[in-house]
C-alpha atoms as a PDB file:
ATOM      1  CA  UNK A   1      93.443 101.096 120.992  1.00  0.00           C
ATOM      2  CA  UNK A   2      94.329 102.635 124.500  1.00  0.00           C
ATOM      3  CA  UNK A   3      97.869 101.490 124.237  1.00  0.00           C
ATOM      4  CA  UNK A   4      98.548 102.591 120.351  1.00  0.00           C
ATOM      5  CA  UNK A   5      96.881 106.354 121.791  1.00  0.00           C
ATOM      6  CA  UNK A   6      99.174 106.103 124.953  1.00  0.00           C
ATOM      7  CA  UNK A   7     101.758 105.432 123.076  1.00  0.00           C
ATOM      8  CA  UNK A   8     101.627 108.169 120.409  1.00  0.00           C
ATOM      9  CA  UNK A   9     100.865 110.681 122.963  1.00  0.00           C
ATOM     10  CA  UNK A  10     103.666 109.900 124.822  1.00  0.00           C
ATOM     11  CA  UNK A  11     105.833 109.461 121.239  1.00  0.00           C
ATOM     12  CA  UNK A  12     109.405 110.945 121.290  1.00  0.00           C
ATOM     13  CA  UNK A  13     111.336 113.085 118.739  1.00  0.00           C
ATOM     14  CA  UNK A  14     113.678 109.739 118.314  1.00  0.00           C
ATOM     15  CA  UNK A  15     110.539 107.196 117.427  1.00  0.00           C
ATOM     16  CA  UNK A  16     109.087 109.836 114.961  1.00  0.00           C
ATOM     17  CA  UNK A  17     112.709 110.346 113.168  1.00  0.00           C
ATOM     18  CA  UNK A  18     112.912 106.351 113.138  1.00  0.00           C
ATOM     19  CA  UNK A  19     109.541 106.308 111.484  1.00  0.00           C
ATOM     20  CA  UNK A  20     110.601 108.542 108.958  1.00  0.00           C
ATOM     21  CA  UNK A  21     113.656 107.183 107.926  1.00  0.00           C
ATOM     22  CA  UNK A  22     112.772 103.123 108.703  1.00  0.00           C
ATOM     23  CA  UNK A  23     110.109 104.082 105.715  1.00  0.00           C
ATOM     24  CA  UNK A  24     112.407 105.895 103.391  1.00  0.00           C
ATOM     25  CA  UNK A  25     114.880 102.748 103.950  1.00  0.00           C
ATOM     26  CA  UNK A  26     112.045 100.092 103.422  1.00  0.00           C
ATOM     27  CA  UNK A  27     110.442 101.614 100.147  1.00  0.00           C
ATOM     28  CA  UNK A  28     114.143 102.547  99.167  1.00  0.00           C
ATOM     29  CA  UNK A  29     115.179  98.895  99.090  1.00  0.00           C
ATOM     30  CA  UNK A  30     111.197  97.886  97.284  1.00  0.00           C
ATOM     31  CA  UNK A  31     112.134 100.206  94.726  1.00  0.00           C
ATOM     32  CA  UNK A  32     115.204  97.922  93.860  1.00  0.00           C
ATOM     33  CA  UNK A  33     113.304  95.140  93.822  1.00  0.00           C
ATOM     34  CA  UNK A  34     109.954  95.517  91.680  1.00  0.00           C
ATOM     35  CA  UNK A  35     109.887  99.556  89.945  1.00  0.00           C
ATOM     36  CA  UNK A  36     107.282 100.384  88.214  1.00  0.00           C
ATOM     37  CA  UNK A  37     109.597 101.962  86.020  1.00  0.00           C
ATOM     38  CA  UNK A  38     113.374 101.213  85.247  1.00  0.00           C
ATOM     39  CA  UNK A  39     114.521 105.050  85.408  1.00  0.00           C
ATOM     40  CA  UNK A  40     118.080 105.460  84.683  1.00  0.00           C
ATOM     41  CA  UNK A  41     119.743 108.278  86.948  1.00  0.00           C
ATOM     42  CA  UNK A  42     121.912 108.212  89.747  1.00  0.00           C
ATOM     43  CA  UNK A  43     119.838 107.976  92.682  1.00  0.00           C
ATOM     44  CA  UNK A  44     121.837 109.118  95.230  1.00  0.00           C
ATOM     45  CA  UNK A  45     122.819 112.563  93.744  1.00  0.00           C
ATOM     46  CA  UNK A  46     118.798 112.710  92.800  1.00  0.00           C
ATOM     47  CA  UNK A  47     117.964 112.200  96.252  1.00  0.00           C
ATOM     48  CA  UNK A  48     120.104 114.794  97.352  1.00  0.00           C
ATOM     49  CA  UNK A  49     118.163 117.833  97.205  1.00  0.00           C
ATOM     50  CA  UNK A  50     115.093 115.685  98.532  1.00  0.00           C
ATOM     51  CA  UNK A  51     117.097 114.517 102.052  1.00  0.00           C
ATOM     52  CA  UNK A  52     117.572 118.582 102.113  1.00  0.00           C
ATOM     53  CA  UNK A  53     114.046 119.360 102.156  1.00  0.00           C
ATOM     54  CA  UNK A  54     113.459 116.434 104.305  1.00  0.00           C
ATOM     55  CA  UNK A  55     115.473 118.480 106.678  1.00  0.00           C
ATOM     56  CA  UNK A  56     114.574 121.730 106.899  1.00  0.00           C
ATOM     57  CA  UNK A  57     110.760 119.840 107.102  1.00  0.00           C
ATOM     58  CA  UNK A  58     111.922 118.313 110.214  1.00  0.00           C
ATOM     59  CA  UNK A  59     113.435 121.208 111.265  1.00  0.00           C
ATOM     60  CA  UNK A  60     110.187 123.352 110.817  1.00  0.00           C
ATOM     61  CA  UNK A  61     108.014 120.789 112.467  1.00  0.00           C
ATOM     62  CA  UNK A  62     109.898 120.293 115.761  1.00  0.00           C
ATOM     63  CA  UNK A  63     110.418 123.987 115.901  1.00  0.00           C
ATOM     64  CA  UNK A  64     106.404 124.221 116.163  1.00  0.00           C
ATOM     65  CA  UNK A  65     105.479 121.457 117.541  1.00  0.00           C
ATOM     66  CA  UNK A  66     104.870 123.444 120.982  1.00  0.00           C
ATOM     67  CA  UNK A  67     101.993 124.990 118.915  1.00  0.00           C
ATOM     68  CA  UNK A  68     100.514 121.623 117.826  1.00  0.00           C
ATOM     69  CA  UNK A  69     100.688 120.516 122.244  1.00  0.00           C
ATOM     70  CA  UNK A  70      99.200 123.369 123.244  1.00  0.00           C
ATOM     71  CA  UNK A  71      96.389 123.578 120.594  1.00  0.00           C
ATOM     72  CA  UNK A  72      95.445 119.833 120.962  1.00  0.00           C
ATOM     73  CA  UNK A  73      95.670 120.547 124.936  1.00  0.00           C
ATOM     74  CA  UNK A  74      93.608 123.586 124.703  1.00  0.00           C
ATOM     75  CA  UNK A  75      90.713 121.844 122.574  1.00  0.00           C
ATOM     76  CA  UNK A  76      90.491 118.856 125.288  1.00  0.00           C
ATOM     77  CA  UNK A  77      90.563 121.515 128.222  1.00  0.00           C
ATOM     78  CA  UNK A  78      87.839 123.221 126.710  1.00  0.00           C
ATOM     79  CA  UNK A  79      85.952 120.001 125.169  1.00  0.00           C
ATOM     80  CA  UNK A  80      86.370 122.284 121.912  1.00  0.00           C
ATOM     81  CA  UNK A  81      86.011 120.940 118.341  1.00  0.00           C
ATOM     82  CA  UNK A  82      83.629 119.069 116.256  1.00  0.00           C
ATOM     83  CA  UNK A  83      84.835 115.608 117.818  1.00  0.00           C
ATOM     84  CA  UNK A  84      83.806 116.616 121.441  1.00  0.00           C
ATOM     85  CA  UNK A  85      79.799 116.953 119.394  1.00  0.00           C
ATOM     86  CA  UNK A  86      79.170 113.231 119.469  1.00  0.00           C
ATOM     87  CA  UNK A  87      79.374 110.490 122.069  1.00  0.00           C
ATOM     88  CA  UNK A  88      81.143 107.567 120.049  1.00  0.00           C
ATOM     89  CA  UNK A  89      83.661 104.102 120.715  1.00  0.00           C
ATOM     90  CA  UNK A  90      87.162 105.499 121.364  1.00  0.00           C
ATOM     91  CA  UNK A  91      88.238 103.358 118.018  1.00  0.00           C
ATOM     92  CA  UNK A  92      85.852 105.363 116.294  1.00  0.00           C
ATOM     93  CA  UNK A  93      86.713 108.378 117.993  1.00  0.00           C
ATOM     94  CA  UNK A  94      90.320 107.536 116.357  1.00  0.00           C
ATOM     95  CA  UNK A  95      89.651 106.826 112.993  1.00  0.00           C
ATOM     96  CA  UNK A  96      87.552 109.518 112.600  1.00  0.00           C
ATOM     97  CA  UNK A  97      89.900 111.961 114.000  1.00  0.00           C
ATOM     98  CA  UNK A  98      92.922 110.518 111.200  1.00  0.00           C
ATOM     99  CA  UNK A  99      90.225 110.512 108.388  1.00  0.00           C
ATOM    100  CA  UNK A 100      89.504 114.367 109.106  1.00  0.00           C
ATOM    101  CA  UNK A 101      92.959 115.349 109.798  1.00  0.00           C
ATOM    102  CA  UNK A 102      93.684 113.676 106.387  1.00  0.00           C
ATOM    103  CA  UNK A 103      90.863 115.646 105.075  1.00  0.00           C
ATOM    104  CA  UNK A 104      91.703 119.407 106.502  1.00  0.00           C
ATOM    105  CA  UNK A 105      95.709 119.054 106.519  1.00  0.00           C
ATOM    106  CA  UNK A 106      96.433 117.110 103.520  1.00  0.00           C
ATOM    107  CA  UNK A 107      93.695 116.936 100.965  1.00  0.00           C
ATOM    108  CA  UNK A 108      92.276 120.224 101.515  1.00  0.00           C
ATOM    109  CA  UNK A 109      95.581 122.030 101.963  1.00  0.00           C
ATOM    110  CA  UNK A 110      97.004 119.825  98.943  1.00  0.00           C
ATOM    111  CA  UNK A 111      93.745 121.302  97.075  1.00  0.00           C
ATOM    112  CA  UNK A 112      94.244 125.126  98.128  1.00  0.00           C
ATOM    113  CA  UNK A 113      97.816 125.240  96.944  1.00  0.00           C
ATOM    114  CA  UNK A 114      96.911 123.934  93.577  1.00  0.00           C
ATOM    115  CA  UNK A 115      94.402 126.976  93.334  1.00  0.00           C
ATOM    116  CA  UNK A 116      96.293 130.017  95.042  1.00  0.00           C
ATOM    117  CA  UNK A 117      99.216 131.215  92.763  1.00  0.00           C
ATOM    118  CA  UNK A 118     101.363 132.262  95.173  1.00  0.00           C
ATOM    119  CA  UNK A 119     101.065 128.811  97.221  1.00  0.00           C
ATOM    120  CA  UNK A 120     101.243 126.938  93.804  1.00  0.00           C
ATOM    121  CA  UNK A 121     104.517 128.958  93.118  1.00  0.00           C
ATOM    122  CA  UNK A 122     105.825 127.348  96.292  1.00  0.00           C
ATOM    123  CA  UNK A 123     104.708 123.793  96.087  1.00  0.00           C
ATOM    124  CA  UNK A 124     105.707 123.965  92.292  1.00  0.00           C
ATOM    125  CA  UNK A 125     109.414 122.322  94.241  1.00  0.00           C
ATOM    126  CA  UNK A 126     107.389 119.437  94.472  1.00  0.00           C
ATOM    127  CA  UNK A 127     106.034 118.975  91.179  1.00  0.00           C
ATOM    128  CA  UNK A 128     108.910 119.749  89.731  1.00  0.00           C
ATOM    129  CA  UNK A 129     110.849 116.309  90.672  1.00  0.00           C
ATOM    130  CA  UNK A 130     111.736 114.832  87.377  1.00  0.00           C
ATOM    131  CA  UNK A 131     112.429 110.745  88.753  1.00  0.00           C
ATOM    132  CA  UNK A 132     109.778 110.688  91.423  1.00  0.00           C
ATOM    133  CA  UNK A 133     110.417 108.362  94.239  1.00  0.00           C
ATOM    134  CA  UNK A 134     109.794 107.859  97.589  1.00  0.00           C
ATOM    135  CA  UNK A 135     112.319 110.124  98.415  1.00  0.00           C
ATOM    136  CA  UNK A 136     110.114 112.873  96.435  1.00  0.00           C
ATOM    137  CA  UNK A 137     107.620 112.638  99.421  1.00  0.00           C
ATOM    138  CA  UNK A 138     109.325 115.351 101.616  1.00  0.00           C
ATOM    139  CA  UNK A 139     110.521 117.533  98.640  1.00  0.00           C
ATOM    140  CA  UNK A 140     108.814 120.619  99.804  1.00  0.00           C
ATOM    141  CA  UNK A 141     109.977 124.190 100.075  1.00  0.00           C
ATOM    142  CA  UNK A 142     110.427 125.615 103.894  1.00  0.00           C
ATOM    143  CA  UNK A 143     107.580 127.821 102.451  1.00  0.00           C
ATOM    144  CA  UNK A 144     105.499 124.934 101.959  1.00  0.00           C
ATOM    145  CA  UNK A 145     106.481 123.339 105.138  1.00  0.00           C
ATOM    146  CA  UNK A 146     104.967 125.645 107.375  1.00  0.00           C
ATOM    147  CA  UNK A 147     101.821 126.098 104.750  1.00  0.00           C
ATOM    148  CA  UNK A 148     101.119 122.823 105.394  1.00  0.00           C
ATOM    149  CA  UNK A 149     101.862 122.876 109.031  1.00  0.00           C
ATOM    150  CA  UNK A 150      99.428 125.700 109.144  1.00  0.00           C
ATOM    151  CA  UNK A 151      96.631 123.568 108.174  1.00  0.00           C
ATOM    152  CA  UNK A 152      97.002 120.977 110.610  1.00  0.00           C
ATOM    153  CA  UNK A 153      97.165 122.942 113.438  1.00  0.00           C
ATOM    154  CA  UNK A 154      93.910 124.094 111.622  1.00  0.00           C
ATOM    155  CA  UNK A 155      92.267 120.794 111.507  1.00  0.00           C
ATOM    156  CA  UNK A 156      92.880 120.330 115.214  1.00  0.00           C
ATOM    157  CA  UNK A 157      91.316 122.898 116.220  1.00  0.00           C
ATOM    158  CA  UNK A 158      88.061 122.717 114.030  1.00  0.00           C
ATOM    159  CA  UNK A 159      88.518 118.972 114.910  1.00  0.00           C
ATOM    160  CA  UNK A 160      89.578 118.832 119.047  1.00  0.00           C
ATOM    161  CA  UNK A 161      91.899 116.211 118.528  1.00  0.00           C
ATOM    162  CA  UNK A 162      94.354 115.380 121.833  1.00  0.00           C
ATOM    163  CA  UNK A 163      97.742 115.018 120.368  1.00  0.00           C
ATOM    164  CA  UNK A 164      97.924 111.144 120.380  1.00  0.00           C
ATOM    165  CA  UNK A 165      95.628 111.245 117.470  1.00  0.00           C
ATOM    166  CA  UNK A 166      97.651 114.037 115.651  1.00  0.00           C
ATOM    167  CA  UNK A 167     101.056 112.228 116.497  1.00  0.00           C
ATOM    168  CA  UNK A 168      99.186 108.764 114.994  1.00  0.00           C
ATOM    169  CA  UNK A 169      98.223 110.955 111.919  1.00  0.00           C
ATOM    170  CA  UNK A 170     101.714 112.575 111.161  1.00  0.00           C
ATOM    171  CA  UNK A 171     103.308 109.476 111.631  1.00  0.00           C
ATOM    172  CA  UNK A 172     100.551 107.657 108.921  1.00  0.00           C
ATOM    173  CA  UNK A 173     100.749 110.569 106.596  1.00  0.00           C
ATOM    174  CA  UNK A 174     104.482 110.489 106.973  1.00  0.00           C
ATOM    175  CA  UNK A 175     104.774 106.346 105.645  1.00  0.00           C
ATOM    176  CA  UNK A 176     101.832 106.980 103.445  1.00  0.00           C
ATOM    177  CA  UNK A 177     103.664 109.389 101.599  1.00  0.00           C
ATOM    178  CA  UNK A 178     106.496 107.876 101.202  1.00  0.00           C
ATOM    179  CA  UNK A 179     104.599 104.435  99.573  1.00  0.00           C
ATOM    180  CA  UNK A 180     102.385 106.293  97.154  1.00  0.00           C
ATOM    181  CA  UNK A 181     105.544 108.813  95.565  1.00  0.00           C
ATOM    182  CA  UNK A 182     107.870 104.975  95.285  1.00  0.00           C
ATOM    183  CA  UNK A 183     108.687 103.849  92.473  1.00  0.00           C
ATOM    184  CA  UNK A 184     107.363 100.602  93.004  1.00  0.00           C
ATOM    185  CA  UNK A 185     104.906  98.299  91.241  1.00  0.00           C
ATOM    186  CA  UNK A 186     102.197  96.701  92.556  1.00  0.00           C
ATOM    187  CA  UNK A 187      99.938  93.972  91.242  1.00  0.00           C
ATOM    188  CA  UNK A 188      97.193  95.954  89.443  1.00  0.00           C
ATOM    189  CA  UNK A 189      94.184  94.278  90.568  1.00  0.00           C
ATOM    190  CA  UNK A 190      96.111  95.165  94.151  1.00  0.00           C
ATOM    191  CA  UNK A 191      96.703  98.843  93.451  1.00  0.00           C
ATOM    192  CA  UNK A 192      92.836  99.283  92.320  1.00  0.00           C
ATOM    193  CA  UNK A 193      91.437  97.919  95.421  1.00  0.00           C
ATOM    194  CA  UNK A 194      93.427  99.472  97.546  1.00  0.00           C
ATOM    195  CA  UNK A 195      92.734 102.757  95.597  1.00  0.00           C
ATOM    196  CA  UNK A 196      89.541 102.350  96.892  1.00  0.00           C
ATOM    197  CA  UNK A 197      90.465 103.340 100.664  1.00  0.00           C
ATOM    198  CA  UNK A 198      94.002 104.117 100.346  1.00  0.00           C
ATOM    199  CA  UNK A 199      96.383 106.591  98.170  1.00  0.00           C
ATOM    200  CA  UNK A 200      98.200 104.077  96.221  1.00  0.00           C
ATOM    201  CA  UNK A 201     101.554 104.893  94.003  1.00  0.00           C
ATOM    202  CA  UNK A 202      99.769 104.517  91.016  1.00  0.00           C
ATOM    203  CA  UNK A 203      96.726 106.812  91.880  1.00  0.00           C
ATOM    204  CA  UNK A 204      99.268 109.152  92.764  1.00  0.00           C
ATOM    205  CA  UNK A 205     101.534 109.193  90.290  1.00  0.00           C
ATOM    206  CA  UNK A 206      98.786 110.589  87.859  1.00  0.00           C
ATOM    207  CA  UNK A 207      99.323 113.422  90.272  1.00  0.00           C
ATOM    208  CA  UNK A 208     102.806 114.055  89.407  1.00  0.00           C
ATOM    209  CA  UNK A 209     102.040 113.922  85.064  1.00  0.00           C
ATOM    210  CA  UNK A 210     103.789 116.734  84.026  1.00  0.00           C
ATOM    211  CA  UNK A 211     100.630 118.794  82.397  1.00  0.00           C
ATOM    212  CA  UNK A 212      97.358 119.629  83.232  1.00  0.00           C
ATOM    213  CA  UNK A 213      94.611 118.327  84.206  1.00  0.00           C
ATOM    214  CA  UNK A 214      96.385 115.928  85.703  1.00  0.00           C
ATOM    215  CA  UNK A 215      98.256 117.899  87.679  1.00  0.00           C
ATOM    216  CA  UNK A 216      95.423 119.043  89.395  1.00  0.00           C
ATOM    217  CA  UNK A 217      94.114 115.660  90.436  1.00  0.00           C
ATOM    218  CA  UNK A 218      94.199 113.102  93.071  1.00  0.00           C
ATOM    219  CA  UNK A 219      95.179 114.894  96.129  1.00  0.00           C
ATOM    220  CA  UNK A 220      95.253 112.694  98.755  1.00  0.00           C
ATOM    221  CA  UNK A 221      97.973 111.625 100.735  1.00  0.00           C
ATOM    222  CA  UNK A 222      96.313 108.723 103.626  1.00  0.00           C
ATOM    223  CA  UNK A 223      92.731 108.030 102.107  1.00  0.00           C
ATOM    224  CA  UNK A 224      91.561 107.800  98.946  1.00  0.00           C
ATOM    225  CA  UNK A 225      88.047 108.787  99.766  1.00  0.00           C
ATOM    226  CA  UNK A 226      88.349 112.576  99.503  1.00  0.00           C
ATOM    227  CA  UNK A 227      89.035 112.520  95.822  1.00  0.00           C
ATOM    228  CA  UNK A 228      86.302 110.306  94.566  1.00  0.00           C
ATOM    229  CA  UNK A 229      83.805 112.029  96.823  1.00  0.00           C
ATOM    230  CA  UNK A 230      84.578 115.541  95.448  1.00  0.00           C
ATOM    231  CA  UNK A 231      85.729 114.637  91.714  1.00  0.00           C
ATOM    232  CA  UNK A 232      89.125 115.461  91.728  1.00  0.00           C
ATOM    233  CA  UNK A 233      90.006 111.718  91.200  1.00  0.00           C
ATOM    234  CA  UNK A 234      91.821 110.846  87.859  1.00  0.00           C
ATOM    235  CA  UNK A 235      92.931 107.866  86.078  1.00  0.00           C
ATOM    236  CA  UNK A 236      95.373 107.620  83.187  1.00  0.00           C
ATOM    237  CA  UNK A 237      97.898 104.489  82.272  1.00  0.00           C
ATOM    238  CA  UNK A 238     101.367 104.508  83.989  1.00  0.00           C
ATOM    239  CA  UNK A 239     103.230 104.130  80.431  1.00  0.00           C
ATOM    240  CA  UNK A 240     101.723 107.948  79.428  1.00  0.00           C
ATOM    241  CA  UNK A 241     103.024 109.475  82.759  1.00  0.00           C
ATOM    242  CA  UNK A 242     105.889 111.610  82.594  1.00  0.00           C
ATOM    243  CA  UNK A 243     106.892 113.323  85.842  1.00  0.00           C
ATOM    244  CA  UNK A 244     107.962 116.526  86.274  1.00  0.00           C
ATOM    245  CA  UNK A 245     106.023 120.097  85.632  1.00  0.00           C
ATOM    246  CA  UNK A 246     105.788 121.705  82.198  1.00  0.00           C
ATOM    247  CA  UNK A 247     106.534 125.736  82.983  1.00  0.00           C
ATOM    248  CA  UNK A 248     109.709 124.443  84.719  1.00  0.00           C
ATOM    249  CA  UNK A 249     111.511 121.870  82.468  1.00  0.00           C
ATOM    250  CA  UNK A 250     114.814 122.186  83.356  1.00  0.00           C
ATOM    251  CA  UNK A 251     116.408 118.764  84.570  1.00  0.00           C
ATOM    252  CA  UNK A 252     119.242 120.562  85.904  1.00  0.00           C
ATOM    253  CA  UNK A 253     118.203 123.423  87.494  1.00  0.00           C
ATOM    254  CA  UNK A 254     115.526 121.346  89.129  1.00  0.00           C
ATOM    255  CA  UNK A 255     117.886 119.380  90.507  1.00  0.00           C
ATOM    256  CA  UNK A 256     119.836 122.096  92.311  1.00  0.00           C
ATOM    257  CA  UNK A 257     119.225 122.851  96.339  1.00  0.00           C
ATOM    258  CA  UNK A 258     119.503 126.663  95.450  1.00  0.00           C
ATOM    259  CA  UNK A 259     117.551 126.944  92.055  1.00  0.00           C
ATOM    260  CA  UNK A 260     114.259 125.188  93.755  1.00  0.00           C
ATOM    261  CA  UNK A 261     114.871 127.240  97.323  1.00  0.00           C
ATOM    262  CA  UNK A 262     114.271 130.316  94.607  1.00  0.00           C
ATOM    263  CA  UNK A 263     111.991 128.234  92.365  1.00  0.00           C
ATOM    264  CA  UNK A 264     109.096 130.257  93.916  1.00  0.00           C
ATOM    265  CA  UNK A 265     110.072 133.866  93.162  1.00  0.00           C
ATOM    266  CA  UNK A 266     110.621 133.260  89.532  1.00  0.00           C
ATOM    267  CA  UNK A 267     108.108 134.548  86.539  1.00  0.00           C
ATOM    268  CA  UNK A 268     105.389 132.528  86.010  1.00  0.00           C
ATOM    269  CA  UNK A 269     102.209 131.728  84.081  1.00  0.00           C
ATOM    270  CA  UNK A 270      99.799 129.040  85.156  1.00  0.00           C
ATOM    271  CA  UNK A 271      99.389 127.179  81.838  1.00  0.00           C
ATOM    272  CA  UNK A 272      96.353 126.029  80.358  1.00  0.00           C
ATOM    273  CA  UNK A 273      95.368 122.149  80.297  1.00  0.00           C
ATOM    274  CA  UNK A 274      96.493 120.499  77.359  1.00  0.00           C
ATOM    275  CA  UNK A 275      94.836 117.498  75.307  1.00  0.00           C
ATOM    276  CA  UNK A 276      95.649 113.637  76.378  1.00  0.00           C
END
């Protein structure tokens, strides 16, 4: 454990763009190999827009990553945060410090932006991916980039995690995200267990059903726990998903850089959930 923490606190820019792109590569080529679904549209032009979002994300978070190093510095300085409260085993110290990281930066800022209009307006970019794939993972607006960015910093300072444990959680939510958006199939009896700790593609592609209340389910991204333990988990059989968000149908538009860069200024009405 003192070597994997060394070495993410020492991580470069180079080993986290090789994580990110060695998992887009390796789902990429699952997805050939056993879909879940055989979707017919031309998957390079569809992933397009997504590589573009992929980079302004990566643009956004190097940018402000100094913030990130000198929060996580500041909270071990000070012995700040609720992880400095309790004496524990420095594996334990770990997992914990992922699991809540998880908890304030992805579920709960996952959660928030499904309940504030103006944030939903922004991470509608996401929802509004008509073929979801792994590629769909880093579809999110600049907007939403530094939303989300935001709440991480936030959960390391509540938390006082050093920065090896945030660089170990980016890089897990990062590969994470990209296996539960792929379009890949697992054995069922596999993708319920797993649900049971992890995020799993099917679990999360209930997320991405085009209507509500779907929509507003299953909002993890590492750990599955956070949904079952406060009811936002949801089930429903991969043959009725259809992907995509209903107040924005358009295939085309939603395919276009600039339409979903002004996606979030456009005229909207949150719609009301509709029978299943």
């Amino acid at each position: 454990m003192d070597a994997l923490l060394t070495y993410f606190n020492e991580i470069s820019s180079l080993h986290r763009v090789i994580i990110l792109i060695g998992g887009i590569s390796f789902f990429w080529f699952l997805e050939g190999l056993i879909p879940v679904r055989r979707m017919s549209y031309p998957k390079w032009r569809h992933a397009l827009p997504n590589f573009f979002f992929t980079l302004t994300t990566i643009v956004l978070n190097f940018s402000l990553a100094f913030l990130l190093l000198f929060t996580a510095d500041w909270v071990q300085l000070h012995s700040f945060g609720l992880l400095h409260l309790i004496e524990m085993p420095l594996w334990l110290y770990v997992v914990t410090g992922v699991l809540f990281l998880d908890l304030i930066g992805a579920y709960f800022a996952h959660w928030v932006e499904h309940r504030v209009k103006p944030l939903w307006m922004v991470h509608l970019v996401h929802h509004s991916d008509h073929y979801v794939d792994t590629t769909t993972a880093n579809r999110h607006h600049p907007l939403e980039s530094l939303v989300r960015f935001g709440f991480t910093l936030l959960g390391v300072f509540i938390l006082g995690t050093p920065i090896g444990v945030v660089m170990l959680y980016q890089s897990l939510s990062v590969v994470l995200s990209q296996f539960n958006h792929a379009n890949i199939q697992l054995p069922s009896y596999v993708d319920r267990w797993l649900s049971y700790i992890l995020v799993t593609p099917h679990m999360h592609k209930v997320h991405h059903h085009y209507v509500l209340p779907y929509t507003d389910s299953n909002f993890g991204n590492i750990f599955s726990v956070w949904d079952r333990l406060f009811g936002t988990y949801k089930n429903l059989a991969a043959a009725r998903i259809v992907y995509g968000v209903d107040v924005f149908p358009n295939k085309e538009k939603n395919a276009q850089i600039g339409s979903l860069l002004k996606q979030p200024f456009q005229p909207y009405q949150r719609p009301t959930e509709h029978p299943e």
